[in-house]
PDB file of N, CA and C in Angstrom:
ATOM      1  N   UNK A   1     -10.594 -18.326  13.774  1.00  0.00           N
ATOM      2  CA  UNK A   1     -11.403 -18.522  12.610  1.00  0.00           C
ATOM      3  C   UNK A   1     -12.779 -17.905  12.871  1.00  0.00           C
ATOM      4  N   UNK A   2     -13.403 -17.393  12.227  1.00  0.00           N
ATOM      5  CA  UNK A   2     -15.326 -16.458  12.015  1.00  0.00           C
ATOM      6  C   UNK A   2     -15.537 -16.574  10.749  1.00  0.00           C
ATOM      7  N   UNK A   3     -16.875 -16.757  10.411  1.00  0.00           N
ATOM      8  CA  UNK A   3     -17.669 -16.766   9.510  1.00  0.00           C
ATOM      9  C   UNK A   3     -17.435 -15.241   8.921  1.00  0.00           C
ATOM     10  N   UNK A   4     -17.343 -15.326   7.576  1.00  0.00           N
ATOM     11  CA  UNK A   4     -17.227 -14.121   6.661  1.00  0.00           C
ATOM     12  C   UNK A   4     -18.532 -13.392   5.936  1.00  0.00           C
ATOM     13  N   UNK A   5     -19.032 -14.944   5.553  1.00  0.00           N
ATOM     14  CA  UNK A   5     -20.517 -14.448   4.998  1.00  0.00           C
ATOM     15  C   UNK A   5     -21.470 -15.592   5.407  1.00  0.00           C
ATOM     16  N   UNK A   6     -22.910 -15.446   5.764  1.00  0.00           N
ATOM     17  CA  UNK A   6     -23.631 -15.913   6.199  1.00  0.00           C
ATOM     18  C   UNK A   6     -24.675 -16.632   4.896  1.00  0.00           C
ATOM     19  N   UNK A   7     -24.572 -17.695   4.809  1.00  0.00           N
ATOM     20  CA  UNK A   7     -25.141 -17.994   3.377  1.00  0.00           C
ATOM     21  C   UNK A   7     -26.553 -18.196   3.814  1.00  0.00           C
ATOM     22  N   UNK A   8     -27.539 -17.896   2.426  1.00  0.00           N
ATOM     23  CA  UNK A   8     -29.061 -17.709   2.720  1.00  0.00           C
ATOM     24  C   UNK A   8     -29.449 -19.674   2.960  1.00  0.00           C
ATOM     25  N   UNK A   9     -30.525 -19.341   3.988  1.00  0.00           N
ATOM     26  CA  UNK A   9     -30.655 -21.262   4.195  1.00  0.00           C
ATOM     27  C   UNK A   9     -31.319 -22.231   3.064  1.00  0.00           C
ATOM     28  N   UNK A  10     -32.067 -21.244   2.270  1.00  0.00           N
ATOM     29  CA  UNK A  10     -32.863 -22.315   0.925  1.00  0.00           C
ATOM     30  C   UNK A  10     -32.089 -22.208   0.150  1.00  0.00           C
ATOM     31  N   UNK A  11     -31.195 -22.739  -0.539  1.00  0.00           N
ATOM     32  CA  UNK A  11     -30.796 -23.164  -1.069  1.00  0.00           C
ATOM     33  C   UNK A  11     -30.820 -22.544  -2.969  1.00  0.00           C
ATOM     34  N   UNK A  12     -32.186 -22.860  -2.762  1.00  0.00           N
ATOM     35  CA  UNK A  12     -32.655 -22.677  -4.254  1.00  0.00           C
ATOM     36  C   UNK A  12     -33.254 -21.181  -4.428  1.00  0.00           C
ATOM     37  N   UNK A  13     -33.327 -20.293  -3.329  1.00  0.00           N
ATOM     38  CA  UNK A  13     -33.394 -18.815  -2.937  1.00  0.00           C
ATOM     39  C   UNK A  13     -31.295 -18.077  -3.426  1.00  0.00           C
ATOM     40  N   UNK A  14     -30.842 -19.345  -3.262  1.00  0.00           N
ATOM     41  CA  UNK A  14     -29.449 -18.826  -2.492  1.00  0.00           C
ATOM     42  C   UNK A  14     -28.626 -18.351  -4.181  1.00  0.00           C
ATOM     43  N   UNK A  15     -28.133 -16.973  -3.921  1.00  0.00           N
ATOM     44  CA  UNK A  15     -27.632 -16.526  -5.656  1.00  0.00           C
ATOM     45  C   UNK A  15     -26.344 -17.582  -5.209  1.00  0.00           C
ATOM     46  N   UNK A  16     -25.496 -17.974  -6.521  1.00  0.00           N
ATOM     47  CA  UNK A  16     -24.344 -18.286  -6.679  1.00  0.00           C
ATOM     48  C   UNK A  16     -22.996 -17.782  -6.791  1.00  0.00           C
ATOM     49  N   UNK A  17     -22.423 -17.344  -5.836  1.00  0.00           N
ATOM     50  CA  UNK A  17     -20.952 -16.952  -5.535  1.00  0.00           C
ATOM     51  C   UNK A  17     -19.758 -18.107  -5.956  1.00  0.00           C
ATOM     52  N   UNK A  18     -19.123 -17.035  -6.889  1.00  0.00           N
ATOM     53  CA  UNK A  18     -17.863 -18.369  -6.759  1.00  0.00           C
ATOM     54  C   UNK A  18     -16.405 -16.819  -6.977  1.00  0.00           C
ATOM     55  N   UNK A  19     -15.916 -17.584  -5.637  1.00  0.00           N
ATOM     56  CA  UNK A  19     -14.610 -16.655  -5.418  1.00  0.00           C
ATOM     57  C   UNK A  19     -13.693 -16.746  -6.586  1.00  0.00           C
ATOM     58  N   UNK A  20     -13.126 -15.382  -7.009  1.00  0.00           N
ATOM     59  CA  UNK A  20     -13.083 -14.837  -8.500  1.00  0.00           C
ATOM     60  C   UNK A  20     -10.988 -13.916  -8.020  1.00  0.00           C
ATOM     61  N   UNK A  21     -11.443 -13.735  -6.725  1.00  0.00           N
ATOM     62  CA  UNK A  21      -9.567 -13.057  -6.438  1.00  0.00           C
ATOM     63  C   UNK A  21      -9.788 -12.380  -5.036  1.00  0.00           C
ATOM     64  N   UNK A  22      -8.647 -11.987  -4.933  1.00  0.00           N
ATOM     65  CA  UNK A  22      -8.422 -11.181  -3.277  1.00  0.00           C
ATOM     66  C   UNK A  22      -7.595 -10.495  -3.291  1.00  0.00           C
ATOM     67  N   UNK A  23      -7.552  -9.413  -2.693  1.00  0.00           N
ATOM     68  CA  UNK A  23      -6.728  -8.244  -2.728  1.00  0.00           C
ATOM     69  C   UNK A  23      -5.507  -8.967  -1.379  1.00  0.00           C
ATOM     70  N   UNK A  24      -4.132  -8.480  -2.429  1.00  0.00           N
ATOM     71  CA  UNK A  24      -3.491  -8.953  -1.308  1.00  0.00           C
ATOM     72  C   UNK A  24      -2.655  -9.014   0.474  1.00  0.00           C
ATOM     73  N   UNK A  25      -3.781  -7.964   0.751  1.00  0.00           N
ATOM     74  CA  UNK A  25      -3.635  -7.781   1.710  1.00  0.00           C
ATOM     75  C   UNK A  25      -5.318  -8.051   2.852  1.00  0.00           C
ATOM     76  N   UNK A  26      -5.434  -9.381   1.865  1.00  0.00           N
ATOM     77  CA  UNK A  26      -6.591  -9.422   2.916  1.00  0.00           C
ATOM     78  C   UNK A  26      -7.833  -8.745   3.049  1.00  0.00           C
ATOM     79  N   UNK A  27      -8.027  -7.668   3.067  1.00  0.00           N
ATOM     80  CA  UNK A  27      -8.821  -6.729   2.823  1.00  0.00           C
ATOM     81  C   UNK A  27     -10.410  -7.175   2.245  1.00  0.00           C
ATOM     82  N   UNK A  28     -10.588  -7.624   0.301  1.00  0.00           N
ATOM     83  CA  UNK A  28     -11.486  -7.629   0.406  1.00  0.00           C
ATOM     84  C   UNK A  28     -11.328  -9.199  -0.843  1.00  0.00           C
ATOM     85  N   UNK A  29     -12.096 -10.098  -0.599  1.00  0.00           N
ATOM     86  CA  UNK A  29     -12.815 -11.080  -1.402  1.00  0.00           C
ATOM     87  C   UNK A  29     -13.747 -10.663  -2.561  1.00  0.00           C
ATOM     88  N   UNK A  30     -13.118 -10.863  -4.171  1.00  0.00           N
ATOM     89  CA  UNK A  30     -14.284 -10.723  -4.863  1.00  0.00           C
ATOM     90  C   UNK A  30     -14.678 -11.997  -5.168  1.00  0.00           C
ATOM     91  N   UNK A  31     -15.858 -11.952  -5.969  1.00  0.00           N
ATOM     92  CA  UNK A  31     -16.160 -13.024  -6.302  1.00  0.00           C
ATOM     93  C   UNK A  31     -17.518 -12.589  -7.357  1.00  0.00           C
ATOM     94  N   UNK A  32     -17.527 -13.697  -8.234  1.00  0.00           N
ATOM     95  CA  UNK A  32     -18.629 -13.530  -9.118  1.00  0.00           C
ATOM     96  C   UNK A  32     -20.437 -14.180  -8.333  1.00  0.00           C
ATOM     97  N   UNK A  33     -21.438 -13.402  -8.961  1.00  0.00           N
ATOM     98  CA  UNK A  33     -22.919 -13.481  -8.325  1.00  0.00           C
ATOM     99  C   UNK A  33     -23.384 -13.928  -9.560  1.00  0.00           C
ATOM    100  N   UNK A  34     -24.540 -14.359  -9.600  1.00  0.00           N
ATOM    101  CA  UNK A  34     -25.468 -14.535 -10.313  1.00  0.00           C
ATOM    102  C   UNK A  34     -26.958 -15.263  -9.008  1.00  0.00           C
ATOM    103  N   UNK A  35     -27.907 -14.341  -9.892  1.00  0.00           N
ATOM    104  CA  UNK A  35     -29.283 -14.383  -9.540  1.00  0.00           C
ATOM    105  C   UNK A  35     -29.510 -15.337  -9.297  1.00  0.00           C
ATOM    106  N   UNK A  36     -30.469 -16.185  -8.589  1.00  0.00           N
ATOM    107  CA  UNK A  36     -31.070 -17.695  -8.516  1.00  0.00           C
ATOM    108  C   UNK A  36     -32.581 -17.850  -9.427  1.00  0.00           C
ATOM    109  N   UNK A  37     -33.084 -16.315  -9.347  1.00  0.00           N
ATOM    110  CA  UNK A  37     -34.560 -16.392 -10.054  1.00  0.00           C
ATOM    111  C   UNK A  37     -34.531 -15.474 -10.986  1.00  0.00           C
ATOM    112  N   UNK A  38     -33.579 -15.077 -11.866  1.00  0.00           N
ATOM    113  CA  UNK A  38     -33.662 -14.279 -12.964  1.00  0.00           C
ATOM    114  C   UNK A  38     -32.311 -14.208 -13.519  1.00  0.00           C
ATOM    115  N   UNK A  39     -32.156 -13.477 -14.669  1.00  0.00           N
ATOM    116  CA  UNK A  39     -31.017 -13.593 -15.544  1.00  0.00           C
ATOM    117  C   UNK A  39     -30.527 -12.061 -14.964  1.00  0.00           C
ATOM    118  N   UNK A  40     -29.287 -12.451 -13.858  1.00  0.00           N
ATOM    119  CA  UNK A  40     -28.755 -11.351 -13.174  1.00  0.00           C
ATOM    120  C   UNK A  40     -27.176 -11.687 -12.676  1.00  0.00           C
ATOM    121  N   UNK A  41     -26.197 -11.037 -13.616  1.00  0.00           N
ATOM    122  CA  UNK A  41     -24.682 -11.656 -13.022  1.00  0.00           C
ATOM    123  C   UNK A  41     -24.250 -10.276 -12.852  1.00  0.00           C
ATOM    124  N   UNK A  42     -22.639 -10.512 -12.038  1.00  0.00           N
ATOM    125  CA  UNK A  42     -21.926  -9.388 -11.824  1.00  0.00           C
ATOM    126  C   UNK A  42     -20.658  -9.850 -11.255  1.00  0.00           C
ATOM    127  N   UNK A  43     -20.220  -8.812 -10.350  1.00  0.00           N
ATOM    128  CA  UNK A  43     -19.134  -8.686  -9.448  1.00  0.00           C
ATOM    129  C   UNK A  43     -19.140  -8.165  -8.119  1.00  0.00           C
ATOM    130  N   UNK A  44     -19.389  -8.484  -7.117  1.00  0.00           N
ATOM    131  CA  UNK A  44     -19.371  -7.846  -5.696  1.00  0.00           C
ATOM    132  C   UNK A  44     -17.888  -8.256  -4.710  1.00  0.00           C
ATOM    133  N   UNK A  45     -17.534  -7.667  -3.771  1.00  0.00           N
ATOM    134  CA  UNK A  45     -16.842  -7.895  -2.877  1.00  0.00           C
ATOM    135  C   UNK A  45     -16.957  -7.707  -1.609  1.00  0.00           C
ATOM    136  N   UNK A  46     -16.273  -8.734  -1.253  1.00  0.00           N
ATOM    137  CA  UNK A  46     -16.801  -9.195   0.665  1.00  0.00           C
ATOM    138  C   UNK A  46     -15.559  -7.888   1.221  1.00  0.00           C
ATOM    139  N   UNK A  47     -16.134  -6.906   2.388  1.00  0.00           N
ATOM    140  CA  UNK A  47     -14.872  -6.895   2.797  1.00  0.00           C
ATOM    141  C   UNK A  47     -14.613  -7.497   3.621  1.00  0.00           C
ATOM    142  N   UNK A  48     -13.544  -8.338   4.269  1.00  0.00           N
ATOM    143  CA  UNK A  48     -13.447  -9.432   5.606  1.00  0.00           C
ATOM    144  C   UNK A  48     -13.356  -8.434   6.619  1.00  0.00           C
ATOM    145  N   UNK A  49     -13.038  -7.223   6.878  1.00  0.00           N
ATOM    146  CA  UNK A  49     -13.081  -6.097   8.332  1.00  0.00           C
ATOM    147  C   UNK A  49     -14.771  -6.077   8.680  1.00  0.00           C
ATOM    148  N   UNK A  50     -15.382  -6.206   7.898  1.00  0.00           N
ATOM    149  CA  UNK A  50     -16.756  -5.639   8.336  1.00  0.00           C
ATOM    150  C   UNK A  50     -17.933  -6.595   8.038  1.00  0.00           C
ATOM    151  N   UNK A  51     -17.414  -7.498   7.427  1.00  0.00           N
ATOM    152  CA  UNK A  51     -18.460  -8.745   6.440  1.00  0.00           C
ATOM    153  C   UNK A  51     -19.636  -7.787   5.792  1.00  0.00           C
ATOM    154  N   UNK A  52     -19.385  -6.337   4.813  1.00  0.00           N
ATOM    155  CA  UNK A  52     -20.289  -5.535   3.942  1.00  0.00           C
ATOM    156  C   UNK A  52     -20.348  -6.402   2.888  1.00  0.00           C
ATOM    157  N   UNK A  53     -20.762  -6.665   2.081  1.00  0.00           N
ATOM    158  CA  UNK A  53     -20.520  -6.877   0.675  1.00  0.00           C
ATOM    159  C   UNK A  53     -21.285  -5.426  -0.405  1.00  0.00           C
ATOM    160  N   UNK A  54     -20.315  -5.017  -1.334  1.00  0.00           N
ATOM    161  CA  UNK A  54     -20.462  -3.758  -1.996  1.00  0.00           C
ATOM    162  C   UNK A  54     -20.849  -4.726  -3.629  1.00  0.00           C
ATOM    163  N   UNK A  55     -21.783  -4.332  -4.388  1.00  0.00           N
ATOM    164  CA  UNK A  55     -21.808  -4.547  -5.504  1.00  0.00           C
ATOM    165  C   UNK A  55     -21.426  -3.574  -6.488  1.00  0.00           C
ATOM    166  N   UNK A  56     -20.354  -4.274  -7.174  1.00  0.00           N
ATOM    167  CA  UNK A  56     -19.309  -3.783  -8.099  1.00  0.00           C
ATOM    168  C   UNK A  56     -19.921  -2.905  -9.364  1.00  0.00           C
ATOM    169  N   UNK A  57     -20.522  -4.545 -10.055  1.00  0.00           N
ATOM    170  CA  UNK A  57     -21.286  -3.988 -11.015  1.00  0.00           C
ATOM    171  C   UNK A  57     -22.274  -5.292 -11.241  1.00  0.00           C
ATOM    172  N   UNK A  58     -23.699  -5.328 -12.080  1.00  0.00           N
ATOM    173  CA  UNK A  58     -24.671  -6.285 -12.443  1.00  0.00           C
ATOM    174  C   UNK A  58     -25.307  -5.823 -13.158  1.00  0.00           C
ATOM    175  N   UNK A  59     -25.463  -6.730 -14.208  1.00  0.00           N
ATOM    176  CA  UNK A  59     -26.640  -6.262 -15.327  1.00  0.00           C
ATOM    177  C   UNK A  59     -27.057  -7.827 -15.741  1.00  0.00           C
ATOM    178  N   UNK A  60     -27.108  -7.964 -16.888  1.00  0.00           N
ATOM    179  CA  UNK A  60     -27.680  -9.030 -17.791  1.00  0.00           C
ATOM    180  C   UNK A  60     -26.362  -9.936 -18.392  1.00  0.00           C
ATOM    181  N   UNK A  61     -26.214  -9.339 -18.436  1.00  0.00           N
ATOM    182  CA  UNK A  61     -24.360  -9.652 -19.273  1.00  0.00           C
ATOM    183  C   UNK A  61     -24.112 -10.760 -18.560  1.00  0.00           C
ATOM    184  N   UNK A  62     -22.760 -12.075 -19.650  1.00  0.00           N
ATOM    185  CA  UNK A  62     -22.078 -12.954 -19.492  1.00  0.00           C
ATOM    186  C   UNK A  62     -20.690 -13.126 -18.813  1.00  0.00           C
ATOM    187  N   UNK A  63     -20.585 -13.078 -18.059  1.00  0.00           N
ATOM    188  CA  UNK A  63     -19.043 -13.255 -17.600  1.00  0.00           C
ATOM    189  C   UNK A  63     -18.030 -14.010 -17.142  1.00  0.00           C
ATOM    190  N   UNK A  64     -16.929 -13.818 -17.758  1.00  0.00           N
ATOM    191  CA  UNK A  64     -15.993 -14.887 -16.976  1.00  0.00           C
ATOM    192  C   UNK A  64     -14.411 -14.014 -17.438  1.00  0.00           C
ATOM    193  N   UNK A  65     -13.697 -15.029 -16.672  1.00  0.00           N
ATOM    194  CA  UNK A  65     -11.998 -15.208 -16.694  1.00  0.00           C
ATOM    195  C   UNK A  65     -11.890 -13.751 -16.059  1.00  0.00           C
ATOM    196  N   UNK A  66     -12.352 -13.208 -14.519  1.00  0.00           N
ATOM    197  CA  UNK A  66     -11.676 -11.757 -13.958  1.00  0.00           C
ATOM    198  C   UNK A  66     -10.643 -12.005 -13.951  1.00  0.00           C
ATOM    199  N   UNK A  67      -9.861 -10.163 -14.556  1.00  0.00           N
ATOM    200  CA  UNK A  67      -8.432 -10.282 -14.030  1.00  0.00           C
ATOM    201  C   UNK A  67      -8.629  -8.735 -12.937  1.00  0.00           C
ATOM    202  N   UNK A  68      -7.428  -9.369 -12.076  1.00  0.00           N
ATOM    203  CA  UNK A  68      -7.995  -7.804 -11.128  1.00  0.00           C
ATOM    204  C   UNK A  68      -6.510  -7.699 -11.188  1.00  0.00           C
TER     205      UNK A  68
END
């Protein structure tokens, strides 16, 4: 078992991730973001080989229900 992603320690600094799908081979974790101090959502993914996270896409926009 290792840590994948290192979460920021304040809390109220910390954007909100909530795991959204996974490629099925392991590979990479998406999951939805949003800003903690501004009106900022999207899509990024963890890859678990390297713990990068790549941002997908983010703007202003509302989102929900990913299908991948």
């Amino acid at each position: 078992m290792r840590t994948l992603l290192e979460l920021e320690e304040d809390e109220d600094q910390r954007p909100r991730r909530q795991l959204q799908g996974w490629r099925e081979d392991g590979r990479y974790l998406y999951f939805s973001y949003s800003a903690p101090n501004r009106w900022q959502r999207g899509l990024q993914r963890l890859d678990t080989a390297s713990g990068d996270i790549e941002t997908l896409m983010v703007d202003a926009g509302l989102y929900r229900s990913w299908n991948f």
